[in-house]
Structures are given as C-alpha cells and as structure tokens.
Protein backbone atom coordinates (compact mmCIF):
# COMPACT_ATOMS: atom_id res chain seq x y z
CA UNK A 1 0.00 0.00 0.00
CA UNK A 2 1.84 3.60 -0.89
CA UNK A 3 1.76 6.60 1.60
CA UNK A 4 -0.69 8.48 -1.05
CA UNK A 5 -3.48 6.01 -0.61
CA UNK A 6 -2.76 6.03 3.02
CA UNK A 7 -3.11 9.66 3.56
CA UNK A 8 -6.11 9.83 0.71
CA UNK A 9 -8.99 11.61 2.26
CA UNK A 10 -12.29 11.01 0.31
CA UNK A 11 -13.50 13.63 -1.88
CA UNK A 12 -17.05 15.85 -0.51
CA UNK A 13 -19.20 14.99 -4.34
CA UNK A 14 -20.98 17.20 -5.98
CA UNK A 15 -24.65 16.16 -6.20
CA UNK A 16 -27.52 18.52 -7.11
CA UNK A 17 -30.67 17.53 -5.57
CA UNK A 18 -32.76 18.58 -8.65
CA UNK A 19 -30.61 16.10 -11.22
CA UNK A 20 -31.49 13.41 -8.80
CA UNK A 21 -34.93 14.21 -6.91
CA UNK A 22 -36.51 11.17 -8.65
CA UNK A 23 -33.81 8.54 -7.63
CA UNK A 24 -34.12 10.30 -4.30
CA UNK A 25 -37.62 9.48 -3.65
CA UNK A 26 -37.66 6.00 -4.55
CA UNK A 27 -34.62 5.28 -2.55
CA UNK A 28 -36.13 7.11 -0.01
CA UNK A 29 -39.67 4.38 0.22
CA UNK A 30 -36.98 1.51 -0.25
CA UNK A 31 -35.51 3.31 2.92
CA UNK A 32 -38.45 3.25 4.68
CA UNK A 33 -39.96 -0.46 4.08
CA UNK A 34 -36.25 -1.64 5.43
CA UNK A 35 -36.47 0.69 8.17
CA UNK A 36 -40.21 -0.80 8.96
CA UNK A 37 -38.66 -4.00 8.97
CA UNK A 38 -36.22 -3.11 12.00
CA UNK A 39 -39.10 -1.50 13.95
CA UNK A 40 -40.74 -4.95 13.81
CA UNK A 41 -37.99 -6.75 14.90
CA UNK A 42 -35.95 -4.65 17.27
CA UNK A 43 -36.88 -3.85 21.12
CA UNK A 44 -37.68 -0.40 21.67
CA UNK A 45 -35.07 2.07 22.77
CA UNK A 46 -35.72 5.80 23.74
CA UNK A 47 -35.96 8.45 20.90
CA UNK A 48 -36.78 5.63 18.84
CA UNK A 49 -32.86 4.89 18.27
CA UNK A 50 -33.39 1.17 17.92
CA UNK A 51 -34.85 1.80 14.05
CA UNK A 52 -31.94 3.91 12.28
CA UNK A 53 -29.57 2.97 9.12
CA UNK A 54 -25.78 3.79 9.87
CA UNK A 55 -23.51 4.62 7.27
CA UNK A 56 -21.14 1.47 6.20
CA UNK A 57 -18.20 0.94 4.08
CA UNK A 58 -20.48 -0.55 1.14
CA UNK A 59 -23.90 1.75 2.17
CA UNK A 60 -26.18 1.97 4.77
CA UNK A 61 -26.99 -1.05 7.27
CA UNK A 62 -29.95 -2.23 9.86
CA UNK A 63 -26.96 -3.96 12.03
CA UNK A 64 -27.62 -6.74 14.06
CA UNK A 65 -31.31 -7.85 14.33
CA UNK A 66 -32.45 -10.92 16.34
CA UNK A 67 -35.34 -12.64 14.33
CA UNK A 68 -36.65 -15.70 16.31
CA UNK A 69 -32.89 -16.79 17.57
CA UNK A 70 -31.32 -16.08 14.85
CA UNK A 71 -29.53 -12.86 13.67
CA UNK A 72 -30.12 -11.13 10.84
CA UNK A 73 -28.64 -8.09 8.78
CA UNK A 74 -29.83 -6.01 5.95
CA UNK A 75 -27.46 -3.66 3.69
CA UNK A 76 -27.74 -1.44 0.50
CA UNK A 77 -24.44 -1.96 -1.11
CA UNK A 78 -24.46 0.88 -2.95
CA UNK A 79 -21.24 -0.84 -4.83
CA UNK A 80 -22.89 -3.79 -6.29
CA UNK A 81 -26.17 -2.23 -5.99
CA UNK A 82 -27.76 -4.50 -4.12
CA UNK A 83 -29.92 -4.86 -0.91
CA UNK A 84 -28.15 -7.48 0.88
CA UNK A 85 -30.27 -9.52 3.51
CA UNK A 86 -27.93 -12.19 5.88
CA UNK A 87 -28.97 -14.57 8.35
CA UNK A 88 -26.46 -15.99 10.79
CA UNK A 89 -27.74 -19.47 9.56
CA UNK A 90 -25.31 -18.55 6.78
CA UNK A 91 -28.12 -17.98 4.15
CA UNK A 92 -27.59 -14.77 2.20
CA UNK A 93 -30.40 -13.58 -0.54
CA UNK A 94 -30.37 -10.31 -2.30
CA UNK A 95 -33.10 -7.50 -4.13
CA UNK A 96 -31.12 -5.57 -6.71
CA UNK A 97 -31.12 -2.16 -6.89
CA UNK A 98 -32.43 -1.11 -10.31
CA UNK A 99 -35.37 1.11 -11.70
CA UNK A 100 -38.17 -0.81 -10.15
CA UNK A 101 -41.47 0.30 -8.34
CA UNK A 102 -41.59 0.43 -4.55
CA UNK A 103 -44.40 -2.13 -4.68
CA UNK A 104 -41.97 -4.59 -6.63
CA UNK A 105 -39.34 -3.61 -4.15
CA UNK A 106 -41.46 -4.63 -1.63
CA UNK A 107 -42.89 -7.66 -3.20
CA UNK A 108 -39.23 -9.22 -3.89
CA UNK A 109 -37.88 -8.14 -0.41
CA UNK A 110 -40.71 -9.57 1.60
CA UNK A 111 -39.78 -13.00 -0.71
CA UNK A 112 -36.93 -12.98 -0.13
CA UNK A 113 -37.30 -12.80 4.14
CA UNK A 114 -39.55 -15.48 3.34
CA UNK A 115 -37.37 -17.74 1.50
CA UNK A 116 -34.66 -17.63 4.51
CA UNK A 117 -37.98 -18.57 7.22
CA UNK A 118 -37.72 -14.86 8.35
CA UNK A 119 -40.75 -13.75 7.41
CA UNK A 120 -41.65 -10.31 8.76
CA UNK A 121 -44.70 -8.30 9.33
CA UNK A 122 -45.25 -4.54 9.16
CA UNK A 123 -47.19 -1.32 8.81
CA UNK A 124 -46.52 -0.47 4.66
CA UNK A 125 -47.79 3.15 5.17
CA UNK A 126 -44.65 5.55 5.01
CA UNK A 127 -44.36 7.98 7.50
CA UNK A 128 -43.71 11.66 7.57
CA UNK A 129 -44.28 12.13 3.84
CA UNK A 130 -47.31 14.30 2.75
CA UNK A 131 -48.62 11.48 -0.08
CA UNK A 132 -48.12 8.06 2.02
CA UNK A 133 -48.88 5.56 -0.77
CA UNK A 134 -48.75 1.93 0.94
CA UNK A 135 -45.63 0.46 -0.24
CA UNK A 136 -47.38 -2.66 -2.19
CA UNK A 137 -48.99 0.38 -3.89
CA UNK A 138 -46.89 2.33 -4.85
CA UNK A 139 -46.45 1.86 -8.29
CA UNK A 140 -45.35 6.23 -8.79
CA UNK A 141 -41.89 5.77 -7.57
CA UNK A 142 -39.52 3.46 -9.54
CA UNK A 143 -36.27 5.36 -10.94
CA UNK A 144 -33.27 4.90 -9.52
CA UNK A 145 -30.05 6.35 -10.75
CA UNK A 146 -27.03 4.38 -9.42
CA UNK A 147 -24.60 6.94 -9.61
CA UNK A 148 -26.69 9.42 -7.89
CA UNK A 149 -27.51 6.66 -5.26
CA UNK A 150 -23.17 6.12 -5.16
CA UNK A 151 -22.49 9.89 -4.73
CA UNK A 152 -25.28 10.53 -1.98
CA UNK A 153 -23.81 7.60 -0.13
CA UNK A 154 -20.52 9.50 -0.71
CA UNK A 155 -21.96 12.47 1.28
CA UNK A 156 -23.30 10.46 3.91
CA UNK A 157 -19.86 9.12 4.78
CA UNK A 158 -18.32 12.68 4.46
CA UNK A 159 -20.64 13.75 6.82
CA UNK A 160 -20.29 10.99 8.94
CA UNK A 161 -16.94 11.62 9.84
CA UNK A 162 -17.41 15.23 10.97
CA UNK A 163 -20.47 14.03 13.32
CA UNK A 164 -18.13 11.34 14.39
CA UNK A 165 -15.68 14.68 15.70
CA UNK A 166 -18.35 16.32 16.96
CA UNK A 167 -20.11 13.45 18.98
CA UNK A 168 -16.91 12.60 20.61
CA UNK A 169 -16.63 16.09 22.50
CA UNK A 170 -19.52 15.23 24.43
CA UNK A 171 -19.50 13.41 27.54
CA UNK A 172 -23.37 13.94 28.31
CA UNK A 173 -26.24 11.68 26.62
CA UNK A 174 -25.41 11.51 23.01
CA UNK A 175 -27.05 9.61 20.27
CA UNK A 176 -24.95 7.75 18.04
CA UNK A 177 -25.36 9.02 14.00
CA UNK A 178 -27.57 7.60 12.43
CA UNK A 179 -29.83 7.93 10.02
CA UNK A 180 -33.46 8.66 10.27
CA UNK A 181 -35.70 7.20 7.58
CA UNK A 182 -38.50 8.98 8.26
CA UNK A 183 -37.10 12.23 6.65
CA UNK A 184 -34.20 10.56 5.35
CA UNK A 185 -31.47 12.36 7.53
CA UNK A 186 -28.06 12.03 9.04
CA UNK A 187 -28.35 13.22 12.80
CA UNK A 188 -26.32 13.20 15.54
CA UNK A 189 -28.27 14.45 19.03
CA UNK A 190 -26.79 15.67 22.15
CA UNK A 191 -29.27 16.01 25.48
CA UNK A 192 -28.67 18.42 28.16
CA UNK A 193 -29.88 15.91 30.46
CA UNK A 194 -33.17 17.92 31.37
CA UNK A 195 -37.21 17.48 30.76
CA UNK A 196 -38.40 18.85 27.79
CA UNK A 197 -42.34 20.07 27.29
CA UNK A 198 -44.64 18.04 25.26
CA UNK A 199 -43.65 17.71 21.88
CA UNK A 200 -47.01 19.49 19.93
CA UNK A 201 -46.12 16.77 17.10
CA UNK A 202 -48.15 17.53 13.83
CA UNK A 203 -45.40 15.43 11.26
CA UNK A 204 -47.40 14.27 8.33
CA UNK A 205 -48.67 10.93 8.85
CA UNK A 206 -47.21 10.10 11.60
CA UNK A 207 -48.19 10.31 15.01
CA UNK A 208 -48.08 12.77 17.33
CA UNK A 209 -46.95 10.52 20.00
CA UNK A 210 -44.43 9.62 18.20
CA UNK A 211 -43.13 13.12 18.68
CA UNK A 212 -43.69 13.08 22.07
CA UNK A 213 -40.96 10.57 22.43
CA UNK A 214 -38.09 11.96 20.29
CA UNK A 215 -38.37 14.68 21.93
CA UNK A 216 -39.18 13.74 25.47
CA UNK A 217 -36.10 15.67 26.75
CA UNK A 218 -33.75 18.56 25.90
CA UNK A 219 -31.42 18.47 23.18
CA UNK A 220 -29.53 20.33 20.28
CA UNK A 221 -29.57 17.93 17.01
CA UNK A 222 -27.85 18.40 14.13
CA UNK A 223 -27.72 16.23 10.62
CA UNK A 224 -27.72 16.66 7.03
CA UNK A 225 -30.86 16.48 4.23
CA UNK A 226 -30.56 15.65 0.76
CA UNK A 227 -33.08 18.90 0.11
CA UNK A 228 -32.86 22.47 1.81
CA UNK A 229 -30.06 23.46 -0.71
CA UNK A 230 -28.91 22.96 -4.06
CA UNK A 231 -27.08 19.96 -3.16
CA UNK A 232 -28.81 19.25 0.15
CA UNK A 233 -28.13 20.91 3.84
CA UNK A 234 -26.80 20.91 7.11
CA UNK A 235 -29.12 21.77 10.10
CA UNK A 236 -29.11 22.25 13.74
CA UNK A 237 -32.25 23.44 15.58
CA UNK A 238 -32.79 22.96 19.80
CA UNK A 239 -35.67 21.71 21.01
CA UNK A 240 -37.32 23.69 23.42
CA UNK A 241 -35.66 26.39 21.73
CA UNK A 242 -34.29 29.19 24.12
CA UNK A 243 -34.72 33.10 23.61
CA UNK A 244 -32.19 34.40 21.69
CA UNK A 245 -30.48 30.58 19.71
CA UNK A 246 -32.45 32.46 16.44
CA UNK A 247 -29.86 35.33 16.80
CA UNK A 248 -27.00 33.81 17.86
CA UNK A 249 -23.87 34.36 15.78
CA UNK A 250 -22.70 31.00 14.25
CA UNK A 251 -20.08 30.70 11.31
CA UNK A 252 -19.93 30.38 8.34
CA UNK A 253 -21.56 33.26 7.14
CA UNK A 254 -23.28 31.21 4.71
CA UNK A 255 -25.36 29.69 7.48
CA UNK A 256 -28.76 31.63 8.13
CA UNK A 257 -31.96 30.31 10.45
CA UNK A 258 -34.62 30.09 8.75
CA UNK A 259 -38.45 28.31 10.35
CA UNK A 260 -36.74 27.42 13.19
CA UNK A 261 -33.07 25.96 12.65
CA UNK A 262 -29.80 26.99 11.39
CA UNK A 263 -29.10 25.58 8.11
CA UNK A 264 -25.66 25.35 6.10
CA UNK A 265 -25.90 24.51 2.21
CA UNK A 266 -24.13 21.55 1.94
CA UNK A 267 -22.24 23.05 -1.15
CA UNK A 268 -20.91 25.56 0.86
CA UNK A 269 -19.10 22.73 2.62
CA UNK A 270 -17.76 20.95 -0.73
CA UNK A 271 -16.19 24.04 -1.87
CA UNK A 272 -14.55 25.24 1.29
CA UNK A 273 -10.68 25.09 1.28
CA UNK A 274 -10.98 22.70 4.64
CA UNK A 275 -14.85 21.01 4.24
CA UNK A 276 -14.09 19.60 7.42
CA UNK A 277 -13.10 22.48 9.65
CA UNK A 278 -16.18 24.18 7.96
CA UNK A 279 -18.83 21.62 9.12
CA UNK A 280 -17.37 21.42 12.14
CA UNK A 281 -17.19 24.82 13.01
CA UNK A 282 -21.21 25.55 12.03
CA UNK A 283 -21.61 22.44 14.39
CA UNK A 284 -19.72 23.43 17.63
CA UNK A 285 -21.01 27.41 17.13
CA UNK A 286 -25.00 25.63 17.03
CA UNK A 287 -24.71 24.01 19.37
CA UNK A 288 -23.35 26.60 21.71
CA UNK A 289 -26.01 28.51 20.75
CA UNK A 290 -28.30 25.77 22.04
CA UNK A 291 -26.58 25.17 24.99
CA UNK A 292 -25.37 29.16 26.09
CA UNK A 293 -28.94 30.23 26.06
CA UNK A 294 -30.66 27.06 27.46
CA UNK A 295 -28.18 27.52 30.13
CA UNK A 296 -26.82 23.53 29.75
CA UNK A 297 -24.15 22.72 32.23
CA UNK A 298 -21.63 22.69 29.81
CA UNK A 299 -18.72 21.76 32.28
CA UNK A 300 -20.45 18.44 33.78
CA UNK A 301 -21.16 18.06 29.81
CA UNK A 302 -18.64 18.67 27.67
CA UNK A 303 -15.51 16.76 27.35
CA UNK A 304 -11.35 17.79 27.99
CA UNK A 305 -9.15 16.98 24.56
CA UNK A 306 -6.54 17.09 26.38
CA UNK A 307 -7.93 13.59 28.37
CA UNK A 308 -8.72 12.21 24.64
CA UNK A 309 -5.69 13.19 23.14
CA UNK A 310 -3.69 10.83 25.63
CA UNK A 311 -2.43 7.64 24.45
CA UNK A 312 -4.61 4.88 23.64
C-alpha cells in the first residue's frame, strides 16, 4: 500500500438535488420499508434509536437484528447495488437495486425474508411524507439512478466523519449518528440531560406521540438532508428552543436560520478550502447557541481533549 493512498482523504461529491430528486424518492420508500422492517424486529429504545440505518463501508446497514434466535442483517451496497439480507444461519439472498417500483421492491424483499424462514410483518404506510402511498402500492416511484444513489452515499460518509468529531466532545447523553428514515437524515443528538415540554407533534402521517418521544427531553440535534439546498443541507435546531439561539452568531456566514433551525448549504461545505473544519465549526457554534442560552451545564457536559488526546 503507498503513503498516497494512506493519507487519501475522500472527496465531498458534488450532487444537485434537482438532477437526482426522482432517484431520491424511490430510494427514499426503499428506505423506509427496510427501516419498517427493523421497527418490527428490534426492542424499543428511547428516541426511537433502535430503528436507524448507519452509514457502512459498502452503504447503509440495519446492524444486528435478532429474528426468532437467529440474527439477521440487511445492507444497500451501494457498490454492487444491491440490498443485501444475511442470516447468521449462513443464508444470504439479495433484491437488486435497479429502476423498479416500490411495490416490486417490496414484493421481492418480503420473498426474499420469506425464503430464509424470516418472514416479517409490518405497517406499509410511510411515515412523515405528505402522499403516504402503501408500499405494495406504490407503483409512482420506480427510478433509480445508481450513480446518484453512489455519490449521496458519498456524502453520507463525508458527513459521517465530521459528526463522528463532533459526537466525541460530548460526555453527556449523546445519540450515536444515524440515520433517520422517516425524513431521510443524518443526525447526531446531544441532550442536556433535562425534561423537555410536550412535543405538539403535527409530522405528516405520523403520530403525534411519536413526537412526544423523540423529543421527550432537551437536546440540540444536528444532521444533514438531501433537500434544503442545491445539493442538500446541514441543520441544527434545539428543542425547546431558548430566547435568543435564532440570533445567535454562528459561522460560516453562509449559514442563516430560517423556520426554526440553522441551516448550512451543503455546497458551501464541498467548496470550502478545509470542508471539514467548515462543518465542524457551524456544528460546535449551534450548538453553543443551544446550549449558552438554554443555560446547559456545559462543564459536567462537555468533554477535555486534552484527556482524549492521551495515548490509547
């Protein structure tokens, strides 16, 4: 292996969310019906964190699900192009990922569960999406674009390694990052260990209780959307939100708040000198934001670089 591909750092791509909207949205149902299929399976977790896709060195995986004693795993490969289901029985079956609809996604998926004896049952309605056609219906939806599909899996990871910076600052309750089918995001979510009021919910089809449990205590969240931008965005909002995080000063001065979060166009990031040091800044300023004017206790919360940059 040479020192060059060593020290390679992977590129930020350029994607523009209007050349790929329509891959987008399929992926997006595909998303959800696998996502479905971990909420059926997995024990429940607060904030919901048990049903999440993380980022993977071939796409975006369930992890480890127990189905009946046995262990089973689900992957787009974004690669190969493939949706990869394993069982620990050693059985492996795969949908391929190819201009289809989302009903005959769902309908060669579900077969393919079957086929291993892991048959699994769930609700086929997508959530927070205005038009929630049920998945076996959904005959609308059906392009998909695999180098689109490559390069947003390409910003996911990019992304993923600056929330993987940020997250490790923070000695409080932290959510790992993950992504969020519902609205198809990256997130990372740090809690200042206090109450929060009732969530008022209101996300389209989707239930308000729901709500009420994602955001059953205090945090500052941040993430990125493939939408908000030209090529997608970065956000960070606090929930309750504090007087005066709207008019707090954050860098870069590309980021603005706008109906209720601060948002960063993700091309902003690409074409920075130092993407990373970019990101990272628009997180860390955020979330002071969040946490100087909800008054967190930042010293019980925060953590000392100087104890993680010890040796390991």
């Amino acid at each position: 292996m040479t020192t060059e591909s060593v020290l390679r750092v992977e590129q930020w791509p350029a994607l523009r969310v209007s050349d790929w909207v329509d891959t987008r949205d399929t992926l997006h149902m595909w998303l959800q019906l696998v996502g479905k299929i971990k909420l059926a399976l997995n024990p429940m977790i607060n904030h919901w964190w048990q049903i999440p896709l993380y980022v993977s060195a071939r796409g975006l995986t369930t992890g480890a699900m127990d189905h009946s004693g046995r262990t089973l795993d689900m992957e787009f490969d974004f690669t190969d192009h493939r949706l990869v289901i394993r069982s620990s029985s050693g059985e492996q079956r795969a949908v391929k990922l190819e201009p289809k609809t989302v009903a005959e996604f769902h309908r060669e998926t579900m077969r393919q569960l079957d086929q291993l004896g892991l048959p699994v049952a769930i609700r086929t309605k997508p959530t927070e999406v205005t038009r929630a056609i049920p998945f076996e219906q959904d005959e609308e939806h059906g392009c998909y674009e695999s180098e689109h599909a490559r390069l947003f899996w390409g910003q996911l990871r990019c992304a993923q390694r600056v929330f993987e910076q940020f997250r490790s600052g923070f000695i409080g309750k932290v959510s790992p990052v993950h992504l969020f089918w519902g609205a198809m995001d990256l997130a990372v979510t740090r809690f200042s260990g206090r109450t929060a009021p009732r969530h008022p919910g209101g996300a389209p089809n989707c239930g308000d209780w729901v709500m009420v449990e994602g955001y059953s205590h205090e945090l500052s969240s941040c993430g990125f959307w493939p939408g908000g931008g030209p090529e997608g965005a970065f956000y960070s909002y606090a929930y309750p939100q504090p007087a005066g995080f709207a008019e707090y000063p954050v860098l870069p001065e590309e980021a603005h708040f706008d109906n209720g979060e601060f948002l960063l166009p993700y091309d902003s990031v690409r074409r920075a000198r130092d993407p990373e040091a970019v990101l990272l800044g628009f997180l860390r300023a955020t979330y002071e934001a969040a946490a100087e004017c909800g008054d967190w206790d930042r010293a019980a919360l925060e953590d000392d670089p100087a104890r993680r940059a010890g040796p390991r």
